[in-house]
Protein backbone atom coordinates (compact mmCIF):
# COMPACT_ATOMS: atom_id res chain seq x y z
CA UNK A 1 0.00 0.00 0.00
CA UNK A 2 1.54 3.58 -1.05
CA UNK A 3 1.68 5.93 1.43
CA UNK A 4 1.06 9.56 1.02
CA UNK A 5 1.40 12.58 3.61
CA UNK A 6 -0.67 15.79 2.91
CA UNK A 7 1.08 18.83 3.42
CA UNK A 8 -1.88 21.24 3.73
CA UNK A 9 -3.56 23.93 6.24
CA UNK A 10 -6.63 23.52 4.42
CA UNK A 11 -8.79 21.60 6.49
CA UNK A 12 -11.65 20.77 3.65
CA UNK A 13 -8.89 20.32 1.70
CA UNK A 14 -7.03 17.47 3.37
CA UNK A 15 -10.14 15.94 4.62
CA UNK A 16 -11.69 15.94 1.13
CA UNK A 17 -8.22 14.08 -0.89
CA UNK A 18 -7.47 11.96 2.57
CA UNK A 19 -10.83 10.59 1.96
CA UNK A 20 -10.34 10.13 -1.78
CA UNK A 21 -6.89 8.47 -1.45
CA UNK A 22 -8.18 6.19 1.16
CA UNK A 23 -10.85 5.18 -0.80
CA UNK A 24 -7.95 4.22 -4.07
CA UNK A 25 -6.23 2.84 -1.39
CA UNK A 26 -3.85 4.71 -0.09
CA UNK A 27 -2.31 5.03 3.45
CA UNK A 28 -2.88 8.48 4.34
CA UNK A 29 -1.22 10.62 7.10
CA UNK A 30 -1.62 14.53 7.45
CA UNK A 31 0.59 17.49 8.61
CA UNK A 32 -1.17 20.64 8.61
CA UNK A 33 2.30 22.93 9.55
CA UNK A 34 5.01 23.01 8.02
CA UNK A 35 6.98 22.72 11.15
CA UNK A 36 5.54 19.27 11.78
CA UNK A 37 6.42 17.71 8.84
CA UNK A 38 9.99 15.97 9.49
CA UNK A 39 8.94 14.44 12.77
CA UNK A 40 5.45 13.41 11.51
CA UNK A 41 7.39 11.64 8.09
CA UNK A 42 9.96 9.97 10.29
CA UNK A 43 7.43 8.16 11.88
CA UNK A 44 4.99 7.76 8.75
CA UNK A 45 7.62 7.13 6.47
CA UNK A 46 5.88 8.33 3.05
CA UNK A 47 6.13 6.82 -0.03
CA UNK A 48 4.94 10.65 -1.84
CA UNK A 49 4.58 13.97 -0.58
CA UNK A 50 1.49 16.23 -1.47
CA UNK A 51 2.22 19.50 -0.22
CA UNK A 52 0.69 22.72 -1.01
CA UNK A 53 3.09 25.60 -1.49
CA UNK A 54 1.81 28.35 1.15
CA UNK A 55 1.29 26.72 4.72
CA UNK A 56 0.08 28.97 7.83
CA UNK A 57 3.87 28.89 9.47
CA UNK A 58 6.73 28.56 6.10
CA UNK A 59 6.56 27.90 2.38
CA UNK A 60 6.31 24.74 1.22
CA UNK A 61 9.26 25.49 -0.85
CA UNK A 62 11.22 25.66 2.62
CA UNK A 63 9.96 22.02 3.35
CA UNK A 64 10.76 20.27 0.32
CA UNK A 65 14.34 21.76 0.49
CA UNK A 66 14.47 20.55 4.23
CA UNK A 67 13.50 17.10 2.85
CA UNK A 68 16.01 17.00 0.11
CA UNK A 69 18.65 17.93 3.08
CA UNK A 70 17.66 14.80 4.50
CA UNK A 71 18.92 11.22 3.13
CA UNK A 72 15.57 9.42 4.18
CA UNK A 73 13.61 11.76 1.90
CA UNK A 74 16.04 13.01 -0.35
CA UNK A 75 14.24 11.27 -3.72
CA UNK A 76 11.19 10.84 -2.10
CA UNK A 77 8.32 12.29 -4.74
CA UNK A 78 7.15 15.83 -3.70
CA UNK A 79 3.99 16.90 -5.69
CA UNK A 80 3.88 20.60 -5.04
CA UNK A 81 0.21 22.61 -5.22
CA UNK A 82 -0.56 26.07 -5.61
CA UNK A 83 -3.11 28.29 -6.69
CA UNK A 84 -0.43 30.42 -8.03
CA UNK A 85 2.07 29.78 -10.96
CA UNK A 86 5.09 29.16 -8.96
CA UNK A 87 6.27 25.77 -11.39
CA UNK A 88 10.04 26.94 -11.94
CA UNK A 89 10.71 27.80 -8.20
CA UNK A 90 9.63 24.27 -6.84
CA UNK A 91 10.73 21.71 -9.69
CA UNK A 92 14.22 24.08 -9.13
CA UNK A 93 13.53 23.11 -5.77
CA UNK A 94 13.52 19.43 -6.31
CA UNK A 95 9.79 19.32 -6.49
CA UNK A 96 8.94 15.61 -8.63
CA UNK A 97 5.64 17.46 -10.51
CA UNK A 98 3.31 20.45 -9.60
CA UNK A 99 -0.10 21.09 -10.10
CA UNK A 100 -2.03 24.07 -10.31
CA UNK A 101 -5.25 24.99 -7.64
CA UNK A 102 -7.83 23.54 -8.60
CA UNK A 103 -6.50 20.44 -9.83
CA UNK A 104 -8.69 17.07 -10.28
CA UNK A 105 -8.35 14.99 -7.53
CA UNK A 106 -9.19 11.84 -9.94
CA UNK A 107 -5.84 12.10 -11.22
CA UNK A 108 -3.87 11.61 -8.39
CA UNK A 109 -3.62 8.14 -7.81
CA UNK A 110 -2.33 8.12 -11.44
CA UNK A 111 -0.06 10.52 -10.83
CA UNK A 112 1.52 8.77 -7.23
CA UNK A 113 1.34 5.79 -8.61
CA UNK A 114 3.75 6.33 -11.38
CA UNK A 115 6.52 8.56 -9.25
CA UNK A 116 6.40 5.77 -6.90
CA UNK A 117 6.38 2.93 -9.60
């Protein structure tokens, strides 16, 4: 089972794709700061990152550097959202793909499911 950790302070948000990946079958876990990712993936260990690119406490961005710092998530998959064009900064970044707000939900597992292969 592929695991995927939302990266969002939406809270409609992550309870509206945790409940769509669950139901594709995917192993979801949630961090809603920032801040709270590293710890929260140690223990989750994620197979793909969705993470939005403006949080309520850092950038995204920030994150996904953090986690290509690390060697545990350095080529983990981070799918980057925004409602803003920011494509260049996070695939610079390391991001593995980014989608624009609104995307279609339907086409994530498509989407994890090949990054993770």
């Amino acid at each position: 089972m592929t695991k995927v950790m939302i990266v969002d302070d939406d809270l409609t948000t992550v309870k509206l794709l945790q409940t769509l990946l669950e139901l594709d079958g995917f192993e979801v876990s949630v961090a809603n700061r920032g801040g709270d990712v590293m710890a929260l993936a140690v223990k989750a260990v994620p197979d793909v990152f969705l993470m939005d690119y403006h949080l309520n406490d850092m950038e995204g961005v920030d994150v996904l550097r953090d986690l290509r710092k690390t060697s545990t998530f350095a080529n983990t998959p981070v799918v980057m959202t925004s409602g803003l064009d920011v494509r260049d900064e996070v695939m610079a970044a390391g991001a593995s793909d980014f989608l624009v707000k609104p995307f279609e939900p339907d086409d994530l597992p498509r989407l994890f499911n090949a990054l993770v292969g």
